[in-house]
Every structure is written in structure tokens, then in C-alpha cells.
Protein backbone atom coordinates (compact mmCIF):
# COMPACT_ATOMS: atom_id res chain seq x y z
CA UNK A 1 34.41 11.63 40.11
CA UNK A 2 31.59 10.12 38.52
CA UNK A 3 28.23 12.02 38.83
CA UNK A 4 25.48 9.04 39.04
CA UNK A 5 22.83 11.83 38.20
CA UNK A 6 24.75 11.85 34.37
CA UNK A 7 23.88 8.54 33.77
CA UNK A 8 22.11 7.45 30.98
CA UNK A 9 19.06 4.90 31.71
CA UNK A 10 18.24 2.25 28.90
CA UNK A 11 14.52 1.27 29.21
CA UNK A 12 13.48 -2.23 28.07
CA UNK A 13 11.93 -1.03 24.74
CA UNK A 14 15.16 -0.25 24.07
CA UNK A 15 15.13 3.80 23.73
CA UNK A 16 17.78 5.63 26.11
CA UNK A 17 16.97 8.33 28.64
CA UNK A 18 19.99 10.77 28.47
CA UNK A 19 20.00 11.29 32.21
CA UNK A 20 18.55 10.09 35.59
CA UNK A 21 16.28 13.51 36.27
CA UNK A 22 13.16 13.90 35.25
CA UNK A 23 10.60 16.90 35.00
CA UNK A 24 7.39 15.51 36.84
CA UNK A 25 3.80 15.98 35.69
CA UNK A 26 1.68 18.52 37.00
CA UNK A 27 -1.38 19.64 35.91
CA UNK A 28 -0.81 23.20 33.55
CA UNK A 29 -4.31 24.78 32.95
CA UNK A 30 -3.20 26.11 30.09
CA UNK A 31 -4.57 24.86 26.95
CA UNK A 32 -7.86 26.42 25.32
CA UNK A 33 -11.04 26.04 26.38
CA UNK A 34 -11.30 23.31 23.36
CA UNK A 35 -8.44 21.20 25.26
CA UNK A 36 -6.07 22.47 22.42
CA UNK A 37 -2.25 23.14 23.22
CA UNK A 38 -1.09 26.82 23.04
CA UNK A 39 1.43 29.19 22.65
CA UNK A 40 1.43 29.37 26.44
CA UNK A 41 2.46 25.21 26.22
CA UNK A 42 4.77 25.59 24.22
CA UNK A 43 6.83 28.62 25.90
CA UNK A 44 6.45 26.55 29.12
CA UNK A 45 7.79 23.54 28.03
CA UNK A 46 10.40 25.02 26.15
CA UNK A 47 11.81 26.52 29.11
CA UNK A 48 11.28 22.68 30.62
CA UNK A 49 13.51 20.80 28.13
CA UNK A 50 16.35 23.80 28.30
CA UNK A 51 16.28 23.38 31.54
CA UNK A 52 18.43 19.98 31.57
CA UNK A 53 16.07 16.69 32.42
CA UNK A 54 16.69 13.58 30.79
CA UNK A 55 12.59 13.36 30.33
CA UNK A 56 9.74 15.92 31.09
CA UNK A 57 6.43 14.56 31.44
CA UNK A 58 3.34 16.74 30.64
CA UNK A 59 -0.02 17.16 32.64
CA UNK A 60 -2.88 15.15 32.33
CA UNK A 61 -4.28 14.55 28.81
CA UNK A 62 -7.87 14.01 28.83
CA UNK A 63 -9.50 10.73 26.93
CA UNK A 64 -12.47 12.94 27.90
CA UNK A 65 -13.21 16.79 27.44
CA UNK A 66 -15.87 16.05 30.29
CA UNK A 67 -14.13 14.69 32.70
CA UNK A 68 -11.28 17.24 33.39
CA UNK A 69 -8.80 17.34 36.51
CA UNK A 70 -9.42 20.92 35.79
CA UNK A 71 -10.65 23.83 32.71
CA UNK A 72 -7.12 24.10 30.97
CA UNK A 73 -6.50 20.15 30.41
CA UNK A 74 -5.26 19.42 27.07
CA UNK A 75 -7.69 16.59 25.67
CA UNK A 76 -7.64 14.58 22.74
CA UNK A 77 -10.71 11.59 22.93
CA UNK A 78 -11.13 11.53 19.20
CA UNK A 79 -9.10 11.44 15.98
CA UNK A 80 -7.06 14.74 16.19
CA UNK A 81 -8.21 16.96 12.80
CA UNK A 82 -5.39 19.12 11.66
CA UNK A 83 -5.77 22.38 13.71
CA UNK A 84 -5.09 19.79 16.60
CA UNK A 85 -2.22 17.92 15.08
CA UNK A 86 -0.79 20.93 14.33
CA UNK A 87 -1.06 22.14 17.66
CA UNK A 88 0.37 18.68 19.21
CA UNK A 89 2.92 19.00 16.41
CA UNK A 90 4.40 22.30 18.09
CA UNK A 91 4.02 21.76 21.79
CA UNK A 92 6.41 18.31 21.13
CA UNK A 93 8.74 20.58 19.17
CA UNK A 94 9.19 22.74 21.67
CA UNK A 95 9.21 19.99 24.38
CA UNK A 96 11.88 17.84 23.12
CA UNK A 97 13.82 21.34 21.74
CA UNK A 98 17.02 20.39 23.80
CA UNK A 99 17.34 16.69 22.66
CA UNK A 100 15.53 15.15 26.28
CA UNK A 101 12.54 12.98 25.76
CA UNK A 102 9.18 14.39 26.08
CA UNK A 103 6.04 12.23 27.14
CA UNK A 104 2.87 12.74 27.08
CA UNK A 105 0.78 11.70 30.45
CA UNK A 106 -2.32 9.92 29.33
CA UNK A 107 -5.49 10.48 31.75
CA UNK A 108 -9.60 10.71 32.92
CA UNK A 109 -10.03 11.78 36.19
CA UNK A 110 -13.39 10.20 37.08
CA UNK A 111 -14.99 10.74 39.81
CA UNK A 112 -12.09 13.84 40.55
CA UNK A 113 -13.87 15.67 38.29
CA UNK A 114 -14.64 19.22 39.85
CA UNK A 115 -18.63 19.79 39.99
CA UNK A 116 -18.05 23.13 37.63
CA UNK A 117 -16.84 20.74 35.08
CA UNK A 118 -19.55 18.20 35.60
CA UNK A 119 -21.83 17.29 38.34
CA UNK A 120 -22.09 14.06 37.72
CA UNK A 121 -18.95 12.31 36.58
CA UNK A 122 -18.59 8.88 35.68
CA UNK A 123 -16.66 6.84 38.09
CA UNK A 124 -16.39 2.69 38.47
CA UNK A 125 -19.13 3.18 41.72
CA UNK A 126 -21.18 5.84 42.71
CA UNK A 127 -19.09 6.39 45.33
CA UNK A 128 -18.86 10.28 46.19
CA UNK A 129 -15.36 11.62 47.18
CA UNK A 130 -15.20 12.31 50.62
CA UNK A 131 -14.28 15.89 50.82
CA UNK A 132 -15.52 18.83 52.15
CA UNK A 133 -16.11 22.03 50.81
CA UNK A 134 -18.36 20.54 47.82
CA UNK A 135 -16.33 21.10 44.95
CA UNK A 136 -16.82 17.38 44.15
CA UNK A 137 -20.45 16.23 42.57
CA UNK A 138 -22.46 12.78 42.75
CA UNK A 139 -20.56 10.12 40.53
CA UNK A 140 -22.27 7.83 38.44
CA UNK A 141 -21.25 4.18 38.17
CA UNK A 142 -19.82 3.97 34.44
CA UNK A 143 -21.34 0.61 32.02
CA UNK A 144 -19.43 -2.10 30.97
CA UNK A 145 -19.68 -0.39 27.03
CA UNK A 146 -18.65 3.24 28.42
CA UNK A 147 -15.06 1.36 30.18
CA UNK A 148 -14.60 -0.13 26.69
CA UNK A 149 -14.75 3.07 24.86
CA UNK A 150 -12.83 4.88 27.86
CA UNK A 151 -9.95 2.04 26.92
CA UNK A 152 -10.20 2.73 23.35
CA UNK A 153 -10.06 5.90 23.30
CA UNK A 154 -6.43 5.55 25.78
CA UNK A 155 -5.08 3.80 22.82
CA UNK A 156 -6.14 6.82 20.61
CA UNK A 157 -4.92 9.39 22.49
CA UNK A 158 -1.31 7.85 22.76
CA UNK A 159 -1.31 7.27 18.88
CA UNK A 160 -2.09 11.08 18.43
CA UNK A 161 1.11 11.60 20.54
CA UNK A 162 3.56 9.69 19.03
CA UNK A 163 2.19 10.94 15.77
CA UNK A 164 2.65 14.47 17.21
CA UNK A 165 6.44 13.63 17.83
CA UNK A 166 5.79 12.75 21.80
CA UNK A 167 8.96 10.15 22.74
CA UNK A 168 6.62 8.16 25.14
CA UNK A 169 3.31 8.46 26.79
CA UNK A 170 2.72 7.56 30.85
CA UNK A 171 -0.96 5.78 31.56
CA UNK A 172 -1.77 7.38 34.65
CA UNK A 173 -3.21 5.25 37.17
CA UNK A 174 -2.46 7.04 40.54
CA UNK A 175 -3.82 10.42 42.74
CA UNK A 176 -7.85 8.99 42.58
CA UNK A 177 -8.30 9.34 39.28
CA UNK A 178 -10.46 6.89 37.26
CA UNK A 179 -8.10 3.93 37.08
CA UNK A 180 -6.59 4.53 40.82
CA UNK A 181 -10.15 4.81 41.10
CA UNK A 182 -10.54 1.13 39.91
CA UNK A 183 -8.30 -0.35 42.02
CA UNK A 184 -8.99 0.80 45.26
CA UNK A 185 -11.63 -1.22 46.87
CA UNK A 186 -12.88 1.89 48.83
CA UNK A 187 -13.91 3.70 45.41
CA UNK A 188 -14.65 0.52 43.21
CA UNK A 189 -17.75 -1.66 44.89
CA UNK A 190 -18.56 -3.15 41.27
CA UNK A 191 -19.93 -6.97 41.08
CA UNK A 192 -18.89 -7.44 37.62
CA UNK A 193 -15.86 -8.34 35.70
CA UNK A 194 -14.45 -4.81 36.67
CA UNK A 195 -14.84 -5.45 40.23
CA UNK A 196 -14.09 -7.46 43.43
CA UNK A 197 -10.85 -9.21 43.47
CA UNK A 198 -7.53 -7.64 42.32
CA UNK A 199 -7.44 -9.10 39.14
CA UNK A 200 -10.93 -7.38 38.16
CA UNK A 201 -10.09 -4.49 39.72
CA UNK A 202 -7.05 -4.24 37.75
CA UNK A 203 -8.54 -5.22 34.64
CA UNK A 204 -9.16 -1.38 33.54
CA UNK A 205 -5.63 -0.28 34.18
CA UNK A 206 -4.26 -3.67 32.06
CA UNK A 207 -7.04 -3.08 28.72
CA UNK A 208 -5.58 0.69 28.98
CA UNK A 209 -1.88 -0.53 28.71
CA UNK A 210 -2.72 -3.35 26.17
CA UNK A 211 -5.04 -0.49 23.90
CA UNK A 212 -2.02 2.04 24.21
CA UNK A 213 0.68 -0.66 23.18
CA UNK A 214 -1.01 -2.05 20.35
CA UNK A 215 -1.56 1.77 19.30
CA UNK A 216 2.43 2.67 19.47
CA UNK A 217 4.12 -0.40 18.66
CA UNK A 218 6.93 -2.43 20.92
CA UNK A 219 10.06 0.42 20.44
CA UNK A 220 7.93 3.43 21.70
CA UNK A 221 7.85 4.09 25.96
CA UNK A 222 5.07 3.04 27.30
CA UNK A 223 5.17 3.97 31.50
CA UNK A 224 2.51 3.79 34.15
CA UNK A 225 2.00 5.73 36.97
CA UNK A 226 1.45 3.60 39.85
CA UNK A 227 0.41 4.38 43.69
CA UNK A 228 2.29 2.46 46.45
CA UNK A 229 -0.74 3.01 48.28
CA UNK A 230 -3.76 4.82 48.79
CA UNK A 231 -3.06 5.67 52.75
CA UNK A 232 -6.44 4.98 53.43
CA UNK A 233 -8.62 2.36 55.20
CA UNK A 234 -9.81 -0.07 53.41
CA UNK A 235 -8.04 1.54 50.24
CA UNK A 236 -5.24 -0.15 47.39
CA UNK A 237 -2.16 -1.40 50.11
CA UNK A 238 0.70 -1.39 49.06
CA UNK A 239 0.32 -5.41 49.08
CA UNK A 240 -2.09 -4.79 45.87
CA UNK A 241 0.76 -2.41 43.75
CA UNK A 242 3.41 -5.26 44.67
CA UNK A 243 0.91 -7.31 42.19
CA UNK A 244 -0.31 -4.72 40.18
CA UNK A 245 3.68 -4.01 39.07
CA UNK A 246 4.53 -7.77 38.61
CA UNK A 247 1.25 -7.56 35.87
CA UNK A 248 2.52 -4.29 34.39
CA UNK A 249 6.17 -5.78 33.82
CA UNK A 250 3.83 -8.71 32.40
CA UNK A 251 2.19 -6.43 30.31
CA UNK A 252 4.97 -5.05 28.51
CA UNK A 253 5.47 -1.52 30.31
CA UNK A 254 9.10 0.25 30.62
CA UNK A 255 8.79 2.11 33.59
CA UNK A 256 7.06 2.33 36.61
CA UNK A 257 6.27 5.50 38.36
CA UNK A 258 5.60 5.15 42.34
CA UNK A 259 3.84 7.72 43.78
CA UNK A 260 0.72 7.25 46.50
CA UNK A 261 -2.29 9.10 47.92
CA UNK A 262 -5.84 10.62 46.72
CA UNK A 263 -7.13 13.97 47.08
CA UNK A 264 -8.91 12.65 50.28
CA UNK A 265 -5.41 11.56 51.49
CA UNK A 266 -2.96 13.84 49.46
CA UNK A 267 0.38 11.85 50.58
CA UNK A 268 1.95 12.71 46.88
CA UNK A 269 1.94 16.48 48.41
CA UNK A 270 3.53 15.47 51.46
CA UNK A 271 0.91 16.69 53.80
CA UNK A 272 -1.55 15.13 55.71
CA UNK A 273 -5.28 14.44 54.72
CA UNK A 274 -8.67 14.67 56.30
CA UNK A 275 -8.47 11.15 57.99
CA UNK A 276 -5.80 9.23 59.75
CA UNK A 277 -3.40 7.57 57.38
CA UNK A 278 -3.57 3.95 56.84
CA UNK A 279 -0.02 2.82 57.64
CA UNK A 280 1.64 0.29 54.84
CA UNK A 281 3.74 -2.16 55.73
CA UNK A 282 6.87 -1.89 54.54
CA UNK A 283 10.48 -1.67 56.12
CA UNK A 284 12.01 2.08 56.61
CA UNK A 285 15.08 2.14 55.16
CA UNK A 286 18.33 4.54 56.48
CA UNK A 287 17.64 6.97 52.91
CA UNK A 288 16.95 10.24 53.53
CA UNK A 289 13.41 10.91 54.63
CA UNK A 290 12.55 13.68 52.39
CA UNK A 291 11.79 11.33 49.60
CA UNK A 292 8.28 10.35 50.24
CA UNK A 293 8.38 6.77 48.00
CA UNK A 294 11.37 5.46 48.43
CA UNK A 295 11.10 2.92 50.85
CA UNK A 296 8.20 1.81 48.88
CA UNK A 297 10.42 1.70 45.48
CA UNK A 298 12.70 -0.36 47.50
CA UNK A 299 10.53 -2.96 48.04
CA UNK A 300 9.25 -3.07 45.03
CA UNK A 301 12.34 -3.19 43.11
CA UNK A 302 12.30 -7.14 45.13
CA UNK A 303 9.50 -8.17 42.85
CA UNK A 304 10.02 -6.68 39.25
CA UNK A 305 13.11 -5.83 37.27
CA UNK A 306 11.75 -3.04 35.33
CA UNK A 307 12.68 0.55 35.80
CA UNK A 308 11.05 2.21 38.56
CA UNK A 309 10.58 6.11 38.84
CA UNK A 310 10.40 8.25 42.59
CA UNK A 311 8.85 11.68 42.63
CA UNK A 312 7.95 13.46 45.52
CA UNK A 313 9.96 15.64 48.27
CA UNK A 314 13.18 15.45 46.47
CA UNK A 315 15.54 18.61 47.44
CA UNK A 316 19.19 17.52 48.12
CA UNK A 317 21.39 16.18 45.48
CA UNK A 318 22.59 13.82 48.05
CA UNK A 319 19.50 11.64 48.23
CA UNK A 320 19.05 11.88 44.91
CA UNK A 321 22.39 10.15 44.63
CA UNK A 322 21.87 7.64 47.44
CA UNK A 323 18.10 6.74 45.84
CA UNK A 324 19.90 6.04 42.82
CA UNK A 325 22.45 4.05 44.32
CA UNK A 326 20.28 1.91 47.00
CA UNK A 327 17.98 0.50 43.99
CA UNK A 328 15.31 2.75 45.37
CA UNK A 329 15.04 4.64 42.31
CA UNK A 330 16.42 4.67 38.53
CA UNK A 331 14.60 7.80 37.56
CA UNK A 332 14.13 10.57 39.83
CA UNK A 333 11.24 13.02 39.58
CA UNK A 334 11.19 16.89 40.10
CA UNK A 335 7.74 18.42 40.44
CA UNK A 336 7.35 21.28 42.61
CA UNK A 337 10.81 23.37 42.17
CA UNK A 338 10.52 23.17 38.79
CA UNK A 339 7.74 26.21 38.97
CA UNK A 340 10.14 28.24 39.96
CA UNK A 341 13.59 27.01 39.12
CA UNK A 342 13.79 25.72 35.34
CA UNK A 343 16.87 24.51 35.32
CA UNK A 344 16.95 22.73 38.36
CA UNK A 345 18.22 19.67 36.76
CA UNK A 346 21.08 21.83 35.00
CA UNK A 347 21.72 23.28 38.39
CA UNK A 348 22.31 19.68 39.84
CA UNK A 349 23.86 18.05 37.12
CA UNK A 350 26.70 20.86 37.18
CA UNK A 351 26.65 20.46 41.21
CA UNK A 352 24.29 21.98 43.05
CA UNK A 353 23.88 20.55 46.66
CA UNK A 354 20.30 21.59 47.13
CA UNK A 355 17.16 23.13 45.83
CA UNK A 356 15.11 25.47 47.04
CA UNK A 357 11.97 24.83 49.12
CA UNK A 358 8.76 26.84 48.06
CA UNK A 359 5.91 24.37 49.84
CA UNK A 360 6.44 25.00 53.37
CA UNK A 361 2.99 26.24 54.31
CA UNK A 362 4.67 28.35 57.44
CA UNK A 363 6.01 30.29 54.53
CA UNK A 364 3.14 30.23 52.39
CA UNK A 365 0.73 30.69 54.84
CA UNK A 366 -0.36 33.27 57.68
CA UNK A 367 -0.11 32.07 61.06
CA UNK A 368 -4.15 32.33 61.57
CA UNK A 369 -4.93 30.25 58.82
CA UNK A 370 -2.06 27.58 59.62
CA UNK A 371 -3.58 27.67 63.23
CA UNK A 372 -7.26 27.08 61.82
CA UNK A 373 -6.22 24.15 59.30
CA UNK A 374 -6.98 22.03 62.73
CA UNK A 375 -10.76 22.43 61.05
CA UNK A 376 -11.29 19.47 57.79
CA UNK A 377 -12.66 22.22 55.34
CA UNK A 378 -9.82 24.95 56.11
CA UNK A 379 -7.62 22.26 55.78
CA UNK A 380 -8.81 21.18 52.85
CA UNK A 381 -8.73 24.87 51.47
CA UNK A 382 -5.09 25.21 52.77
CA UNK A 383 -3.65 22.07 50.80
CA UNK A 384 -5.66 23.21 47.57
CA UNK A 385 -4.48 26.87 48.24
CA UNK A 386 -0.48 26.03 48.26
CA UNK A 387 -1.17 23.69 45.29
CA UNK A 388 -3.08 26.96 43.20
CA UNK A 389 0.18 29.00 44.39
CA UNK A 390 2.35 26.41 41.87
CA UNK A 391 -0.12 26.88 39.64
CA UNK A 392 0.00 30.34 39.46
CA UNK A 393 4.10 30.09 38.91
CA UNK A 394 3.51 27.54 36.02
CA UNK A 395 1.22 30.35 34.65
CA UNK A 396 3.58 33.14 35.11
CA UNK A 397 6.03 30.85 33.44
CA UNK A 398 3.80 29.77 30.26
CA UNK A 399 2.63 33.32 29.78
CA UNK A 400 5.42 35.40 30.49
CA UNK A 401 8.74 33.30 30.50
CA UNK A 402 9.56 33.74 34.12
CA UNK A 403 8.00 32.55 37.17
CA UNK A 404 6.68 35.17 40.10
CA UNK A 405 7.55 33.80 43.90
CA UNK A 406 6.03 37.21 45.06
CA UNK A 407 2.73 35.87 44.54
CA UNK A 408 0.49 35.23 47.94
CA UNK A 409 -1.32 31.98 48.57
CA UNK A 410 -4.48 33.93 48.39
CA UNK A 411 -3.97 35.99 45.46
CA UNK A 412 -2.55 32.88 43.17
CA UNK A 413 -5.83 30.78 44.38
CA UNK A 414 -7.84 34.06 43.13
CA UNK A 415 -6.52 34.28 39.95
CA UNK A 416 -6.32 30.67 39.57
CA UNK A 417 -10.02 30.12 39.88
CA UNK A 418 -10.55 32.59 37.63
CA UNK A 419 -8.64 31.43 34.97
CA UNK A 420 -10.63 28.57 35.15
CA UNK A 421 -14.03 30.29 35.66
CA UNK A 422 -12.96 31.93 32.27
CA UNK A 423 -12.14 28.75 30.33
CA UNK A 424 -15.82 27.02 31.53
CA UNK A 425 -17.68 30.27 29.90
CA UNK A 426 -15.28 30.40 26.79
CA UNK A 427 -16.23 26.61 26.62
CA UNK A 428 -19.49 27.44 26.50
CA UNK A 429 -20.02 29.84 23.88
């Protein structure tokens, strides 16, 4: 019997994935306070490409060193010198060690820029995030000259990669970062060329793709990481990533990854946010509801021909399979279970039915705190506090080669804030 998951996937550059599974991005914290990869990188993502995945895609990549999702970001916004090509030389060694392909995920978070990293962070409006807890500063409505050299230096950084030995680079443009930032209406209230309709709002995103494909030629994977929606009101429908894709396949792009939500309404974590979530309409299929994206990929896959990529809730082998099969997906992601599990994708590809689940916050959680995540800033601290426990396992795994699922939700969000604490000060001497 054939085992769909086995199959290779030819993008329209014309390179070959070797499989259908795919190691997600998420965020590492582990390069030096400099943005430089490390040892730590490399162990980690070594582990990552024995592990069985077609593709792996890393963390964010910084254009900017001050405009991190978080202390630890790699970041390349200039010419690499040779201590950093070096570096990027090694971690892409290690990452593409068991003949998968290894991409790098190109990134500013804007306005998502925690206030220990920067107060005031550049963003398309200054248009705070609405979160509580004030971890978040005042964002400052970027010039027409500062998106220009925010383009540039996307086509810089993906150069650097493919230099490095990177197989492909992703432009990420989903979660609220700066150019999800752009094209939600809610977050972008520019008047310029950058702003209003779709087609300004989108302009960003597009000058990114264009800088990055002009840097790595026609042959080399260039993907995008899309949101179906934002799941807010007044936010990017998924009406506006219908037409966003259609522009992307335009554009020259080879895959599309569909994921959704902001840290205001985390839908890519599968929980729920602090405000009602806007509903989107499209059509609920009969797959398997564990998939968050899906349905959305389905409809999607109406409008452009290009590849399209699902990440998000993934467990069972069996929707993997039936994702595959429906059209909903040609690539599926694997985020979360690869903390713990490696070789998840090994593990399915030789049969497994299911993976483990880590997230469920009755697990992670104690009762008390699940009870008082009725109140916006617990429940803010909750969602941020099972996210720092995967963080903590990717840790475990870059510094010690194994991952740690003893860990508490309160002691990984400890030593996860001060690991980053420790970066900021090593940054600053």
C-alpha cells in the first residue's frame, strides 16, 4: 500500500521536496546575543533533519537586530562578515545533514516587538497591540525610506542564506508581525502608497518577495507564509488572502504557507484570544477538525495552483493522509511535537497512527490557574506560559540533545525569561 506521506512534492522552481512532512518554524532563542547561530543551533537542528522531514524550516531571522520576536533571534540585516558566514555555514550543514531541505524563515516583527527589546518599535501605524500585561511598547509609524530599506535588506538576508547553503528561504508574512502587520486594516491606518486598499496594503509583502527573488535567482524556493485570516474585527478576512495568494502565485512564489491569527487573537495556537473571534466565511469541510487551516487551504486551493502548506493541530496520521488527499494540503507542517519527539516524521512515515499531545493546558496547567484564565491578563499569561514550556523543550534539546517533558509551566516560563533577561545584558556590554 502506498503511503501518500512518502511522496515526493515538486515545487514550481523546479527543486523536489523528498517527502510531504515538514518541520514547522518556531521561534529558538538560541543564537548569541549578536543574533549569531551557535553550537546550540546546530545540535538542534541536527537532531531536526535526522529526524525524517522532507523540509525543516528555522525561526524567525531578523532583517533587524532591533526589532526581535524575542533576545535569541538569529539576525542578519547587513552583509554577513566571515565570523557570521561561518556560523550560517555550519548551522545549514547541520540542518540539511540527512539530505531534507533546510529553509531559512525570513522576518521583522514590528510592532510585536517585546518592550525589553525596544519600546518603541517601528510598525506601518502607531497602532499599539492590544494586549494586556504591558509587555508590548508604543509603535512608531515607519517612513516611506525606512520600508524601502526594511525590503532591501529582505533581499539581503535571503542572499546570505543561500550563500550559507540554506535550500530555500520562507518571507514571513503571518502571526502580526510587520508585514501581517501591513495587511490588516486594523494595524495599518496609513494614507500613502503603503496604505488603504488591498493592493497598498499588500505592496510591502510583494517589494519583499520581488527583493528576495531577484537576490536568489528563479531555481532557488522562495515560500511565503500567509494568514487565512486575522480572526479579528475589522482585521485581514480571509476574502483579502484569497487575493493576496492569487498576487503571490503572480509574483513568482513556490509555496504558500496558511496559517492565521495575531498574538491578540492567537488562532495558530489553537486557543482562544482576548476578544471574540471574527468568524470567516468559508465552507467546513467533513476533514478532521484537529487541523486548524484546512478548510481554509481548501478554498484556497480554488483560486491558485501553487503548492499550499497546513500547519497547526496536526496529531493523527490519518488526517494527515486525508489533508493530503482532499487538496487541502500538499505539505503538512509539524510544530509543537517536534519539541519533544524528533523523529516524529520518521515515526509516521514508518507507521505511526498518532502523536503525542503536549499542549493541553488541563495537563499543563493547575486547575486554579485554568479556572482564573476567565480574567484577559491571566489568560494572556496562560497562552504565553504553555508557549515558554515548548520553549524550554527546544532549549533542553539545543543544549543538551534531549528534550525534558518533566518541566512545569511555571518553571520553563522562569527560566525562559531569564534566558532572555541574560541575552539583553550580554547585548549590552
Amino acid at each position: 500500500m502506498s503511503n501518500p506521506l512518502a511522496d515526493t512534492l515538486q515545487l514550481p522552481c523546479g527543486v523536489t521536496i523528498p517527502n510531504r512532512l515538514a518541520k514547522a518554524a518556531m521561534t529558538e532563542g538560541l543564537a548569541s546575543a549578536r543574533g549569531v547561530p551557535t553550537p546550540e543551533l546546530e545540535r538542534l537542528y541536527g537532531l531536526w533533519s535526522d529526524g525524517g522531514a522532507g523540509m525543516l524550516l528555522s525561526g524567525n531571522i531578523q532583517v533587524d537586530a532591533g526589532h526581535l520576536e524575542r533576545p535569541g533571534n538569529v539576525v542578519i540585516d547587513r552583509e554577513p562578515d566571515a565570523a557570521m558566514r561561518a556560523a550560517l555555514a555550519a548551522w545549514a550543514a547541520a540542518g540539511t545533514r540527512n539530505g531534507n531541505h533546510f529553509w531559512g524563515q525570513i522576518s521583522h516583527a514590528g510592532r510585536q516587538t517585546q518592550k525589553i527589546v525596544n519600546p518603541h518599535p517601528k510598525a506601518p501605524s502607531a497602532v499599539k497591540l492590544g494586549l494586556p500585561g504591558g509587555q508590548f511598547g508604543e509603535p512608531v509609524a515607519l517612513t516611506v525610506p525606512e520600508i524601502e530599506e526594511i525590503v532591501r535588506r529582505f533581499g539581503v538576508c535571503a542572499a546570505a542564506l543561500k550563500e550559507a547553503g540554506f535550500t530555500g528561504v520562507q518571507v514571513h508574512a503571518a502571526h502580526g508581525y510587520l508585514l501581517s502587520e501591513f495587511l490588516s486594516p486594523r494595524s495599518n491606518q496609513r494614507h500613502d502608497q503603503y496604505g488603504g486598499e488591498l493592493a497598498n496594503r499588500a505592496r510591502a509583502l510583494l517589494e519583499a518577495v520581488a527583493a528576495v527573488r531577484a537576490a536568489v535567482g528563479r531555481d532557488f524556493p522562495v515560500a511565503v507564509k500567509l494568514n487565512s485570516a486575522d480572526f479579528q474585527k475589522g482585521g485581514f478576512a480571509f476574502e483579502d488572502s484569497l487575493q493576496v495568494a492569487q498576487w503571490l502565485e503572480q509574483a513568482g512564489v513556490d509555496l504558500i504557507e496558511i496559517s492565521g491569527g495575531t498574538y491578540e487573537q492567537p488562532k495558530l495556537l489553537g486557543v482562544e484570544g482576548v476578544e471574540e473571534e471574527e468568524q470567516q466565511n468559508v465552507a467546513r469541510s467533513t476533514l478532521m477538525r484537529e487541523a486548524y487551516f484546512v478548510d481554509f487551504a481548501l478554498a484556497m486551493q480554488k483560486q491558485v495552483s501553487i503548492p499550499l502548506m497546513v500547519t497547526g493541530g496536526f496529531r493523527r496520521r490519518e488526517a494527515m493522509e486525508q489533508a493530503l488527499a482532499s487538496g487541502g494540503a500538499d505539505l503538512i507542517g509539524l510544530g509543537r511535537p517536534m519539541c519533544v519527539v524528533t523523529d516524529a516524521p520518521a515515526q509516521l512515515l514508518g507507521g505511526l497512527d498518532e502523536l503525542p499531545r503536549y499542549e493541553s493546558e488541563l495537563e499543563l496547567l493547575p486547575q486554579w490557574l485554568s479556572f482564573l484564565k476567565r480574567i484577559k491578563t491571566i489568560k494572556t499569561m496562560a497562552t504565553f506560559g504553555v508557549q515558554y514550556w515548548f520553549y524550554a523543550q527546544i532549549d533542553e534539546l539545543g543544549r543538551k540533545g534531549h528534550a525534558d517533558p518533566s518541566i512545569s509551566v511555571m518553571a520553563a516560563t522562569r527560566r525562559v525569561m531569564s534566558l532572555q533577561k541574560e541575552l539583553l545584558a550580554a547585548k549590552r556590554t
